[in-house]
N, C-alpha and C. Protein backbone atom coordinates (compact mmCIF):
# COMPACT_ATOMS: atom_id res chain seq x y z
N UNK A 1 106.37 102.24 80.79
CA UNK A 1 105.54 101.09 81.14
C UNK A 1 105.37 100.95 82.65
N UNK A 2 106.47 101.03 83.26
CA UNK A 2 106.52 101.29 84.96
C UNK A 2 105.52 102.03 85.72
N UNK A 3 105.58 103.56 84.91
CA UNK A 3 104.10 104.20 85.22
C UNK A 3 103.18 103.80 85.26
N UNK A 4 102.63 103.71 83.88
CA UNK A 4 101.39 103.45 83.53
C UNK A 4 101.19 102.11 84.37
N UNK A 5 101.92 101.40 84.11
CA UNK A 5 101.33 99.99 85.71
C UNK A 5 100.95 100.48 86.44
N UNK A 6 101.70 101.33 86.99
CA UNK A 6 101.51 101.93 88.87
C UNK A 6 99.85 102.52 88.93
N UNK A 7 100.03 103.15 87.19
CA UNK A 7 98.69 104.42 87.12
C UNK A 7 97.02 102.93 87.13
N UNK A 8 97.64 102.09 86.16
CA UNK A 8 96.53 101.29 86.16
C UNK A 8 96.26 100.29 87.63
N UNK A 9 97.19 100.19 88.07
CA UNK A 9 96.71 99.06 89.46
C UNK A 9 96.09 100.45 90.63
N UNK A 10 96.52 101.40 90.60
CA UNK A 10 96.02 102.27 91.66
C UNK A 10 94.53 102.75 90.53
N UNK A 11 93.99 102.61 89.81
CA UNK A 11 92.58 102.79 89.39
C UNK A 11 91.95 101.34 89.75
N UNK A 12 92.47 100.16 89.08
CA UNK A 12 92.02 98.61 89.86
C UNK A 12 91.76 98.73 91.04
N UNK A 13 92.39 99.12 91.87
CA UNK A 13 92.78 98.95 93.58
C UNK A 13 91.86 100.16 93.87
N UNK A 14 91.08 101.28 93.47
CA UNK A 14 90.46 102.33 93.89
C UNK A 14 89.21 101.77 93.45
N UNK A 15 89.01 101.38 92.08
CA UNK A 15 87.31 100.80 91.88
C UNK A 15 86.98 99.73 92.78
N UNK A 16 88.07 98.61 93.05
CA UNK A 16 88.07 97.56 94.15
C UNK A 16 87.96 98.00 95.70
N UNK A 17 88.39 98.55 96.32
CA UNK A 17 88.20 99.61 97.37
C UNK A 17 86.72 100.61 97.20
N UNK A 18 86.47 100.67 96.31
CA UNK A 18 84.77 101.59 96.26
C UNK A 18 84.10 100.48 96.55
N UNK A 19 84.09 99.26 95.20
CA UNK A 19 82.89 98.37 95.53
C UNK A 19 82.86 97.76 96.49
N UNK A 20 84.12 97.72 97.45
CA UNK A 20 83.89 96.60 98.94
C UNK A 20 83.65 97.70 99.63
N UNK A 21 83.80 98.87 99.56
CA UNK A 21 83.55 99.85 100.50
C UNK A 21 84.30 99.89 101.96
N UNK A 22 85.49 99.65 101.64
CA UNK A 22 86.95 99.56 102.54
C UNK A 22 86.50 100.55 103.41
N UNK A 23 86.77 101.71 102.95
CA UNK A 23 86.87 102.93 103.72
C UNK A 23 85.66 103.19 105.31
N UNK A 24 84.82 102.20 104.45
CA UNK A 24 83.21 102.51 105.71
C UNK A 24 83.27 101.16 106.90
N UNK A 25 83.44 100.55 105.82
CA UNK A 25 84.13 99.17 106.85
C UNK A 25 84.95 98.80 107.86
N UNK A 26 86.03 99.26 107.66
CA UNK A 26 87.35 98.82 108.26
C UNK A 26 87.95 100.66 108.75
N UNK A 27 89.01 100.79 109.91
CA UNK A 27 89.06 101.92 110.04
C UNK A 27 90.11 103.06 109.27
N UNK A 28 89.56 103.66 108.57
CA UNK A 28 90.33 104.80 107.75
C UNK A 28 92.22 104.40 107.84
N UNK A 29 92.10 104.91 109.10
CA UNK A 29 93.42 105.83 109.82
C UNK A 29 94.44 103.56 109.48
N UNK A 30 94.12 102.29 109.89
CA UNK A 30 94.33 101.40 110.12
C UNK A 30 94.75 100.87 108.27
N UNK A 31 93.55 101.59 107.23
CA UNK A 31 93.55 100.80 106.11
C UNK A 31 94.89 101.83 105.71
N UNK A 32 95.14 103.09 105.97
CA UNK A 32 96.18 104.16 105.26
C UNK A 32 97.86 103.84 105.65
N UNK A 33 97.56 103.43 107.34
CA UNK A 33 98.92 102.63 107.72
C UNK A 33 99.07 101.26 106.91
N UNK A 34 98.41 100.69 106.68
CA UNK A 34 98.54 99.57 106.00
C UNK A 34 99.44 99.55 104.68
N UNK A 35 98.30 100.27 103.84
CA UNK A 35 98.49 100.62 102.38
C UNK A 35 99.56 101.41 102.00
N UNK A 36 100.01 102.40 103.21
CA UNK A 36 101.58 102.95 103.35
C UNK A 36 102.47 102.15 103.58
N UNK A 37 102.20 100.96 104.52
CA UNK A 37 103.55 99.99 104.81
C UNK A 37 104.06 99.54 103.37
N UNK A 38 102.72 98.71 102.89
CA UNK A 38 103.06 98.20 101.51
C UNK A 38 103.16 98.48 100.22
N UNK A 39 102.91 100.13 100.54
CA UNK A 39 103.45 100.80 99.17
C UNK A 39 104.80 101.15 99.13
N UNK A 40 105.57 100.93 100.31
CA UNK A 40 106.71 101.55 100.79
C UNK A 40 107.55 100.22 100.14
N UNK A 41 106.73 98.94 100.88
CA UNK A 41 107.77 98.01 100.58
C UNK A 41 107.67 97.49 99.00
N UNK A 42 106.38 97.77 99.18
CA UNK A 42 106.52 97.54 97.06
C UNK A 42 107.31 98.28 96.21
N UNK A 43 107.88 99.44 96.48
CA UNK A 43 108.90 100.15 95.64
C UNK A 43 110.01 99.47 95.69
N UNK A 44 110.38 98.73 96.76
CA UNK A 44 111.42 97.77 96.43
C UNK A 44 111.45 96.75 95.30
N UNK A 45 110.23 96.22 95.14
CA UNK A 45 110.27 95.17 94.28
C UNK A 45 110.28 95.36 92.98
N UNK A 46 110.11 96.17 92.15
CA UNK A 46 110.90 96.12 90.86
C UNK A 46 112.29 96.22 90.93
N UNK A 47 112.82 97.08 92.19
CA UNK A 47 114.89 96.77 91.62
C UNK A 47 115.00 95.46 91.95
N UNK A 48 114.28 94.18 93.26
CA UNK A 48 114.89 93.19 92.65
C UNK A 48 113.86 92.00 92.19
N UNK A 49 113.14 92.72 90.73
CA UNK A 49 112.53 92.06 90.04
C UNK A 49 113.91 91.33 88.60
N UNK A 50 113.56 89.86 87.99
CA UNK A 50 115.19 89.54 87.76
C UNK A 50 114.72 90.05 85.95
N UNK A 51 113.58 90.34 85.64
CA UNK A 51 112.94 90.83 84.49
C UNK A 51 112.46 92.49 84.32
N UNK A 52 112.38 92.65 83.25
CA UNK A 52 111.44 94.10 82.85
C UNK A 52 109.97 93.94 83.09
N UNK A 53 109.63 92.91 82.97
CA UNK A 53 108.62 92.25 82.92
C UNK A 53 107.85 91.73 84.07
N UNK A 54 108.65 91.16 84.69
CA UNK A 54 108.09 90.69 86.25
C UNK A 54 108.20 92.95 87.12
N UNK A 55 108.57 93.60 86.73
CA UNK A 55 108.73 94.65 86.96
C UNK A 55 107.56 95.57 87.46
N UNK A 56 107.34 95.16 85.98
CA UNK A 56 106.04 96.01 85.47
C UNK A 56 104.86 95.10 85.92
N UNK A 57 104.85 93.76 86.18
CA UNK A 57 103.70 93.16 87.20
C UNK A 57 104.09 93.37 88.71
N UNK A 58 104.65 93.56 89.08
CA UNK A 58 105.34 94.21 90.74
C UNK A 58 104.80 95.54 90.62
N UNK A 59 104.88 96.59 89.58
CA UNK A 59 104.51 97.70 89.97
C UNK A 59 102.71 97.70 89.65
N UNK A 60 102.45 96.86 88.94
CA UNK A 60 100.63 97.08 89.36
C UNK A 60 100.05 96.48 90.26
N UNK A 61 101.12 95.26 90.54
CA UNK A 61 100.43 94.61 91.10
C UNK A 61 100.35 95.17 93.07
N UNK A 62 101.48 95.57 93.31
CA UNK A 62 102.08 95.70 94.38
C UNK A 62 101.82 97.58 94.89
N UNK A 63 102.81 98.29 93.87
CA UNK A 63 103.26 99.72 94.28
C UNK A 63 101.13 100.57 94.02
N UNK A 64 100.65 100.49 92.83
CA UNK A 64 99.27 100.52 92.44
C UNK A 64 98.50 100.17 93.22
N UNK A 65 98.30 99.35 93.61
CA UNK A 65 96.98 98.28 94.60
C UNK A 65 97.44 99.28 95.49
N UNK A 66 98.74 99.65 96.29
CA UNK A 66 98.51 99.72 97.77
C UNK A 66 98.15 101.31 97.66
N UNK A 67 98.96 102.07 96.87
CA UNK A 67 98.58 103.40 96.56
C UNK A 67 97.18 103.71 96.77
N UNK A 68 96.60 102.80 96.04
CA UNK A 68 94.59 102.77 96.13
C UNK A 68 94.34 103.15 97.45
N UNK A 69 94.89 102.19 98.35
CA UNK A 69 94.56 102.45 99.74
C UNK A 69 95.03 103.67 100.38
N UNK A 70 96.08 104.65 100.20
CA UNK A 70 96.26 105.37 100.65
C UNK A 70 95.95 106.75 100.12
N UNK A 71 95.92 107.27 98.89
CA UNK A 71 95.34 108.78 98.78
C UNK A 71 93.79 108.69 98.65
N UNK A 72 92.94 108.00 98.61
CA UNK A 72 91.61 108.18 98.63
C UNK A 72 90.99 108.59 100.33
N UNK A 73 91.63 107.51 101.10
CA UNK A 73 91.87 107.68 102.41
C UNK A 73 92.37 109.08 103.01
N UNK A 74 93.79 108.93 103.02
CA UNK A 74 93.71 110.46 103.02
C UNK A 74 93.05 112.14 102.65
N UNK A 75 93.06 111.57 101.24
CA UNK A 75 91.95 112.39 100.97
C UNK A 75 90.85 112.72 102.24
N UNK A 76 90.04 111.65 102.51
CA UNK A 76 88.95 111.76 103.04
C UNK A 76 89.28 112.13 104.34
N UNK A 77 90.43 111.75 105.07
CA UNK A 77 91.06 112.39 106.51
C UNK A 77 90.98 113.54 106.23
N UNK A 78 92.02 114.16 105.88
CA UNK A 78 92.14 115.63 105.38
C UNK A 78 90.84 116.53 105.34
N UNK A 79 89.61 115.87 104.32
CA UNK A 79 88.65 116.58 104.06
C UNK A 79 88.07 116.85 105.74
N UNK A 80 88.20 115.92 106.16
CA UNK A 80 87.68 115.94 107.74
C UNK A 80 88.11 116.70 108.97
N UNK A 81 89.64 116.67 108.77
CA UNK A 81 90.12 118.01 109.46
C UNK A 81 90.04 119.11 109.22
N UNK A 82 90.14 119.19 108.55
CA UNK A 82 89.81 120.98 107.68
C UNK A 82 89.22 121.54 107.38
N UNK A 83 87.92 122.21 108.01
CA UNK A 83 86.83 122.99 107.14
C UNK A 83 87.02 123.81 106.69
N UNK A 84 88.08 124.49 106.75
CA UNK A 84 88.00 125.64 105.98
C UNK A 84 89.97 125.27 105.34
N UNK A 85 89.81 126.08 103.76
CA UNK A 85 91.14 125.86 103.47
C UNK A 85 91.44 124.70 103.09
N UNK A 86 90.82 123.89 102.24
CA UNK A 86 90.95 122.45 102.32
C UNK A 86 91.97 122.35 101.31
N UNK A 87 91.85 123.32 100.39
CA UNK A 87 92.47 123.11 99.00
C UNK A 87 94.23 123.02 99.27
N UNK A 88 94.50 124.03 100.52
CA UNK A 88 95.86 124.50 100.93
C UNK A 88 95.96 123.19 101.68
N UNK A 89 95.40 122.44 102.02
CA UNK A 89 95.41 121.61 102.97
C UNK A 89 96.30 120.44 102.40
């Protein structure tokens, strides 16, 4: 159940991030530090969630959402440094 949260808030948090169009808006490199701080600190919060339950809303709500912000982003850094070899990249 832990997963699949994480898997469903980082698809929420990626369609939400397309339709505001984060990435064009605001600056790449600024939204990835961000979304790294608080994916970092959201892994904390299910060990001291006091439920299974409040757990599994910490991990979509929190570890998911911020994830959104960071591999799409990257992604798109990456694609940008690298012309050639992207795949190794």
């Amino acid at each position: 159940m832990l997963t699949i949260a994480v898997q469903l808030g980082f698809v929420v948090g990626a369609v939400i991030s397309a339709l505001l169009n984060l990435a064009d808006v605001f600056p790449p490199k600024r939204i990835l530090w961000l979304s790294a701080l608080g994916a970092s600190a959201a892994n904390a919060a299910p060990v001291v969630a006091g439920s299974f339950e409040v757990a599994v809303v910490l991990s979509f709500g929190t570890t998911g959402l911020a994830l959104a912000g960071v591999y799409p982003i990257a992604l798109k850094l990456v694609s940008t440094w690298f012309r050639e070899g992207r795949g190794t990249a």
